[in-house]
N, C-alpha and C. Protein backbone atom coordinates (compact mmCIF):
# COMPACT_ATOMS: atom_id res chain seq x y z
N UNK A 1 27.88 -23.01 -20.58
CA UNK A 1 26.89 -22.38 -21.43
C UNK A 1 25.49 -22.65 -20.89
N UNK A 2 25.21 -24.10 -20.47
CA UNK A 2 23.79 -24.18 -19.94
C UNK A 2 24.05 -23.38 -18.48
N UNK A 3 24.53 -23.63 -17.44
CA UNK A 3 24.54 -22.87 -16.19
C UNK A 3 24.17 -21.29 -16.75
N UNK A 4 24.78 -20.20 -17.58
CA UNK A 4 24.82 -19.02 -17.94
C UNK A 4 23.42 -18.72 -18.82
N UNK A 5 23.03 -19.89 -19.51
CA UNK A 5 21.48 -19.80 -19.78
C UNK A 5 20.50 -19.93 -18.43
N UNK A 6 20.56 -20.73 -17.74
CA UNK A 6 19.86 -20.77 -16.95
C UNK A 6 19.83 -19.92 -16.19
N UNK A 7 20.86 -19.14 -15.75
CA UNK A 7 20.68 -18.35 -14.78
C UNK A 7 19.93 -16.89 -15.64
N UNK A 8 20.14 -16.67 -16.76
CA UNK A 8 19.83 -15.97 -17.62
C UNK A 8 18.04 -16.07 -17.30
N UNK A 9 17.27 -17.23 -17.21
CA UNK A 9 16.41 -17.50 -17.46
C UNK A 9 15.33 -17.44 -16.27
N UNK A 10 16.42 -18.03 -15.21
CA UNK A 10 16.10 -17.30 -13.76
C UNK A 10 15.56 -15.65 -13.31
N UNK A 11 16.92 -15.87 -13.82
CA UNK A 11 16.68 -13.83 -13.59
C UNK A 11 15.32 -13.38 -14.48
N UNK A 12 15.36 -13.42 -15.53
CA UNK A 12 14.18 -13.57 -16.27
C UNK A 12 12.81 -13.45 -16.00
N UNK A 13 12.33 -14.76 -15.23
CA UNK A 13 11.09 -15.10 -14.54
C UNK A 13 11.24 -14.41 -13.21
N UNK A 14 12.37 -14.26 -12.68
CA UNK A 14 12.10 -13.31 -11.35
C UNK A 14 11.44 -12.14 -11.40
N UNK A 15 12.36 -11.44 -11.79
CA UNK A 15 12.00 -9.76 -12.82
C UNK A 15 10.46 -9.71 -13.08
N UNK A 16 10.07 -10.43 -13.96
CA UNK A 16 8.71 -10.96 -14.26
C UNK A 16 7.25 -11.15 -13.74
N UNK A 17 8.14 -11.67 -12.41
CA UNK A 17 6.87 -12.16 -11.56
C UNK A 17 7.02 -11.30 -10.27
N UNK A 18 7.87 -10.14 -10.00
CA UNK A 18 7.77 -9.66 -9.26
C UNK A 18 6.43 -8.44 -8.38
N UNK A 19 6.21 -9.06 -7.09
CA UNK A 19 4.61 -8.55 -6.56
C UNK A 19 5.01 -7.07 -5.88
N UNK A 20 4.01 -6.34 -5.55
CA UNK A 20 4.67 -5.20 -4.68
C UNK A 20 5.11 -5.58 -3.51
N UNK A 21 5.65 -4.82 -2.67
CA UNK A 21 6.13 -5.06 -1.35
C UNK A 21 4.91 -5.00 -0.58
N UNK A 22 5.17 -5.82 0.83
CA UNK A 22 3.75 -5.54 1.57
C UNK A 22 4.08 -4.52 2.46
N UNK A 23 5.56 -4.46 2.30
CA UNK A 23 5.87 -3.64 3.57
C UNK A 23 5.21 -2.39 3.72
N UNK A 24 5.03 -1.77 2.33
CA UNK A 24 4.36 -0.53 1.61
C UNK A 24 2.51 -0.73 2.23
N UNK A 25 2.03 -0.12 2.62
CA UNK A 25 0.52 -0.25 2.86
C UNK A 25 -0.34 1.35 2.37
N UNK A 26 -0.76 1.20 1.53
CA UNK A 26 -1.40 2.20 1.07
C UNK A 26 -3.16 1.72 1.24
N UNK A 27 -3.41 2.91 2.15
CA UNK A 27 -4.26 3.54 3.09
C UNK A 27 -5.44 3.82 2.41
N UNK A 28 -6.40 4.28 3.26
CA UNK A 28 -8.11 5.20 2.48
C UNK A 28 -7.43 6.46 2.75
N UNK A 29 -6.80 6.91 3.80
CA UNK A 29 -6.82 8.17 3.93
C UNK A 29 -5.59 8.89 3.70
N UNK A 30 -5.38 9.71 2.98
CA UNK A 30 -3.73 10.26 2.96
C UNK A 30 -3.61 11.56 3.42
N UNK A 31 -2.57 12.03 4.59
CA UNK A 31 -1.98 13.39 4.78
C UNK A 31 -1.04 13.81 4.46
N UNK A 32 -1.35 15.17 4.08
CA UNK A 32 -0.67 16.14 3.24
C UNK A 32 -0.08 16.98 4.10
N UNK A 33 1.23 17.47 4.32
CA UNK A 33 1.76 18.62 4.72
C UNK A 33 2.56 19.33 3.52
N UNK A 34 2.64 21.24 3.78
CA UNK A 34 3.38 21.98 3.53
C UNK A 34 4.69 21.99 4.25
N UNK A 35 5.17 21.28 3.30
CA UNK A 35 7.47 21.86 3.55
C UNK A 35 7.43 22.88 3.72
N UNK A 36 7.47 24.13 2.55
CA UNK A 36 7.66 25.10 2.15
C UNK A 36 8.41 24.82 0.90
N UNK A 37 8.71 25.95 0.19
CA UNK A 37 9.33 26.06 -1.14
C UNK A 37 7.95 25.20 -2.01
N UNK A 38 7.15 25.30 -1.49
CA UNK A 38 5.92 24.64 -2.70
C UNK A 38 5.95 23.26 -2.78
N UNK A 39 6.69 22.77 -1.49
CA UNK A 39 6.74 21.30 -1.68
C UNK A 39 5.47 20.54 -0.77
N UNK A 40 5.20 19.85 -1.13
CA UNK A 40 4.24 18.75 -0.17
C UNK A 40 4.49 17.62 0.28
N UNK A 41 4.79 17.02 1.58
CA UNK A 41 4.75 15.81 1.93
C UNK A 41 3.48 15.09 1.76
N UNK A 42 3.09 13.80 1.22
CA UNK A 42 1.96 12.95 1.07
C UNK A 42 2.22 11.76 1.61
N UNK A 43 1.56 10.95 2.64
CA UNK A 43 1.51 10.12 3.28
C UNK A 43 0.37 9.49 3.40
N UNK A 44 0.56 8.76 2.27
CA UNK A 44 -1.29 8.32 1.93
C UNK A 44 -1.46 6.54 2.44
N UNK A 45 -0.71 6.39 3.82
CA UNK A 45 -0.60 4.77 4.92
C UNK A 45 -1.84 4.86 6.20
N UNK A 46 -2.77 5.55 5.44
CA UNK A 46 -3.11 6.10 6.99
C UNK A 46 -4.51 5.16 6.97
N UNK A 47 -4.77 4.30 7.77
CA UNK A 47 -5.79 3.13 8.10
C UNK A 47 -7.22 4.24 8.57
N UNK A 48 -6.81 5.62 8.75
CA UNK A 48 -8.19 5.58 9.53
C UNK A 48 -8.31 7.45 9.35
N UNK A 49 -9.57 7.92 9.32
CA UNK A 49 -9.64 9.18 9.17
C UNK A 49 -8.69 9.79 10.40
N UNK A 50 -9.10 9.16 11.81
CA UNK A 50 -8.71 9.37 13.01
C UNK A 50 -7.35 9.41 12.93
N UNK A 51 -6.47 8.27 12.16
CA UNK A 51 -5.28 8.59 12.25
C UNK A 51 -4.58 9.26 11.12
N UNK A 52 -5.14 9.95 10.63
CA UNK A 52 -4.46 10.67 9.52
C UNK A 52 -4.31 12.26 10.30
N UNK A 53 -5.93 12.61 11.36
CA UNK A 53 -5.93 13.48 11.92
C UNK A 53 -4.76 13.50 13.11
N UNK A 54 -4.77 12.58 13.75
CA UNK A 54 -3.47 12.49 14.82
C UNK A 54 -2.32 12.97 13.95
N UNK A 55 -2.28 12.27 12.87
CA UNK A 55 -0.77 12.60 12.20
C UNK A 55 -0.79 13.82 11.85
N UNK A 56 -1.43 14.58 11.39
CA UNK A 56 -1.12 15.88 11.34
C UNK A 56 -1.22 16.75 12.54
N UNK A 57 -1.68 16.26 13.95
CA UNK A 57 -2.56 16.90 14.89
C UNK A 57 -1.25 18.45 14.62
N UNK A 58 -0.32 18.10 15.55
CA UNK A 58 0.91 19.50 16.07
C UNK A 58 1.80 20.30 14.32
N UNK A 59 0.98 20.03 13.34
CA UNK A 59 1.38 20.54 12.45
C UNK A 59 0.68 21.38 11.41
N UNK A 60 1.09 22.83 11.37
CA UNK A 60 0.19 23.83 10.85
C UNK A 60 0.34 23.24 9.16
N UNK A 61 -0.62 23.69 8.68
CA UNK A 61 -0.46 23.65 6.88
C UNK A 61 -0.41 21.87 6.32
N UNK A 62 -1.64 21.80 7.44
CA UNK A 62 -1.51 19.92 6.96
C UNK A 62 -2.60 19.69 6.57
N UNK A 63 -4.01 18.77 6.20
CA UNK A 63 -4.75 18.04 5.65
C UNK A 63 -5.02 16.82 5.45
N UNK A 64 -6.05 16.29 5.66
CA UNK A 64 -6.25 14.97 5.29
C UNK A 64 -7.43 14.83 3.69
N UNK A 65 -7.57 14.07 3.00
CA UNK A 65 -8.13 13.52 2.30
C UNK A 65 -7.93 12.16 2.12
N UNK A 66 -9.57 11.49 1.11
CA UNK A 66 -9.49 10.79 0.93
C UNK A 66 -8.14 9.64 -0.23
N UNK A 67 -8.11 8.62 -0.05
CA UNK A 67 -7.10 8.21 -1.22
C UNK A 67 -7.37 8.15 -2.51
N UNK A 68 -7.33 8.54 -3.37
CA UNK A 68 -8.04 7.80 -4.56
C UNK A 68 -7.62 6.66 -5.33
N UNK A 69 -6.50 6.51 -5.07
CA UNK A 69 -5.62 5.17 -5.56
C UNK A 69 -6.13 3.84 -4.42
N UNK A 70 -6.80 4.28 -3.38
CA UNK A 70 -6.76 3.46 -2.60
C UNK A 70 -8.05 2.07 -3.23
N UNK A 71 -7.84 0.86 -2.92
CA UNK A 71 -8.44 -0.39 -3.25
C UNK A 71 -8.62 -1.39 -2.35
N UNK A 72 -10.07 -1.16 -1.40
CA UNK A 72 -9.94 -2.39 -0.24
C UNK A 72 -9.75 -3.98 -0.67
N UNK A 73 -8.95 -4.12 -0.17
CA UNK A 73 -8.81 -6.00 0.02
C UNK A 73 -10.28 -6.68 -0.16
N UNK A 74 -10.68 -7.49 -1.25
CA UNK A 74 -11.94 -8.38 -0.96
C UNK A 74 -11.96 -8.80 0.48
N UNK A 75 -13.43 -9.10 0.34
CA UNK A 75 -13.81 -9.89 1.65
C UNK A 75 -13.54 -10.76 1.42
N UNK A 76 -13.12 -12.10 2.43
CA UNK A 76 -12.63 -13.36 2.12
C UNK A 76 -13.94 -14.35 2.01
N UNK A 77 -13.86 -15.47 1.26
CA UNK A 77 -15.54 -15.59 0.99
C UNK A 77 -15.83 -17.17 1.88
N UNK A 78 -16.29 -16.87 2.69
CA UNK A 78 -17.13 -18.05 3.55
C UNK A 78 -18.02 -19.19 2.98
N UNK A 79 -17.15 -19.98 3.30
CA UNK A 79 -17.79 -21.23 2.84
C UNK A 79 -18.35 -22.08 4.29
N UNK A 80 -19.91 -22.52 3.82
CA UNK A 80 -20.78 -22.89 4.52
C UNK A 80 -20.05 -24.19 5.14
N UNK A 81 -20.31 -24.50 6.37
CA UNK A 81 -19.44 -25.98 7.07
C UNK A 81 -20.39 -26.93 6.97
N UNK A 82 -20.01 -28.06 6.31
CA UNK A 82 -20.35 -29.88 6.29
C UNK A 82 -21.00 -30.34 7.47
N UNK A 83 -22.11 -30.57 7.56
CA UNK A 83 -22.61 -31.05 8.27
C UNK A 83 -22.05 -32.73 8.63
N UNK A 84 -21.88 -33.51 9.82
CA UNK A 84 -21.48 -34.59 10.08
C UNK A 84 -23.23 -35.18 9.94
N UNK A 85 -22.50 -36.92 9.07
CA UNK A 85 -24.21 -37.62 9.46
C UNK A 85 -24.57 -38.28 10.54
């Protein structure tokens, strides 16, 4: 009964505390292509105007824009170094 709680409780806080993947990288810039049938591919991983343009370069009915979901990483904040006496 305690083992089957606990694991209960495990699972629990996992579920819970789960972060996004990093594997996922969402970009400033996202490209858009036409499938057809009215569909759109969106690929909004793209680090750089430049490479959003490469990614569409050999493909008619494509686009880039900006992300709007996108959120840069803070700057990491510098702390001044200790002087020795």
């Amino acid at each position: 009964m305690r083992v089957a709680l606990l694991i209960l409780v495990l699972a629990v806080a996992s579920i819970g505390s789960a972060a996004p993947s990093l594997a996922y990288y969402e970009g400033p810039w996202c490209a858009h292509r036409q499938m057809g049938g009215g569909f759109v591919e969106n690929n909004c991983g793209m680090r750089s105007y430049e490479q959003c343009r490469a990614n569409i370069f050999a493909t008619g009915g494509a686009w880039c824009t900006q992300n709007p979901r996108y959120i840069p990483s803070p700057a990491p904040v510098r702390r001044k170094a200790k002087r020795a006496r």
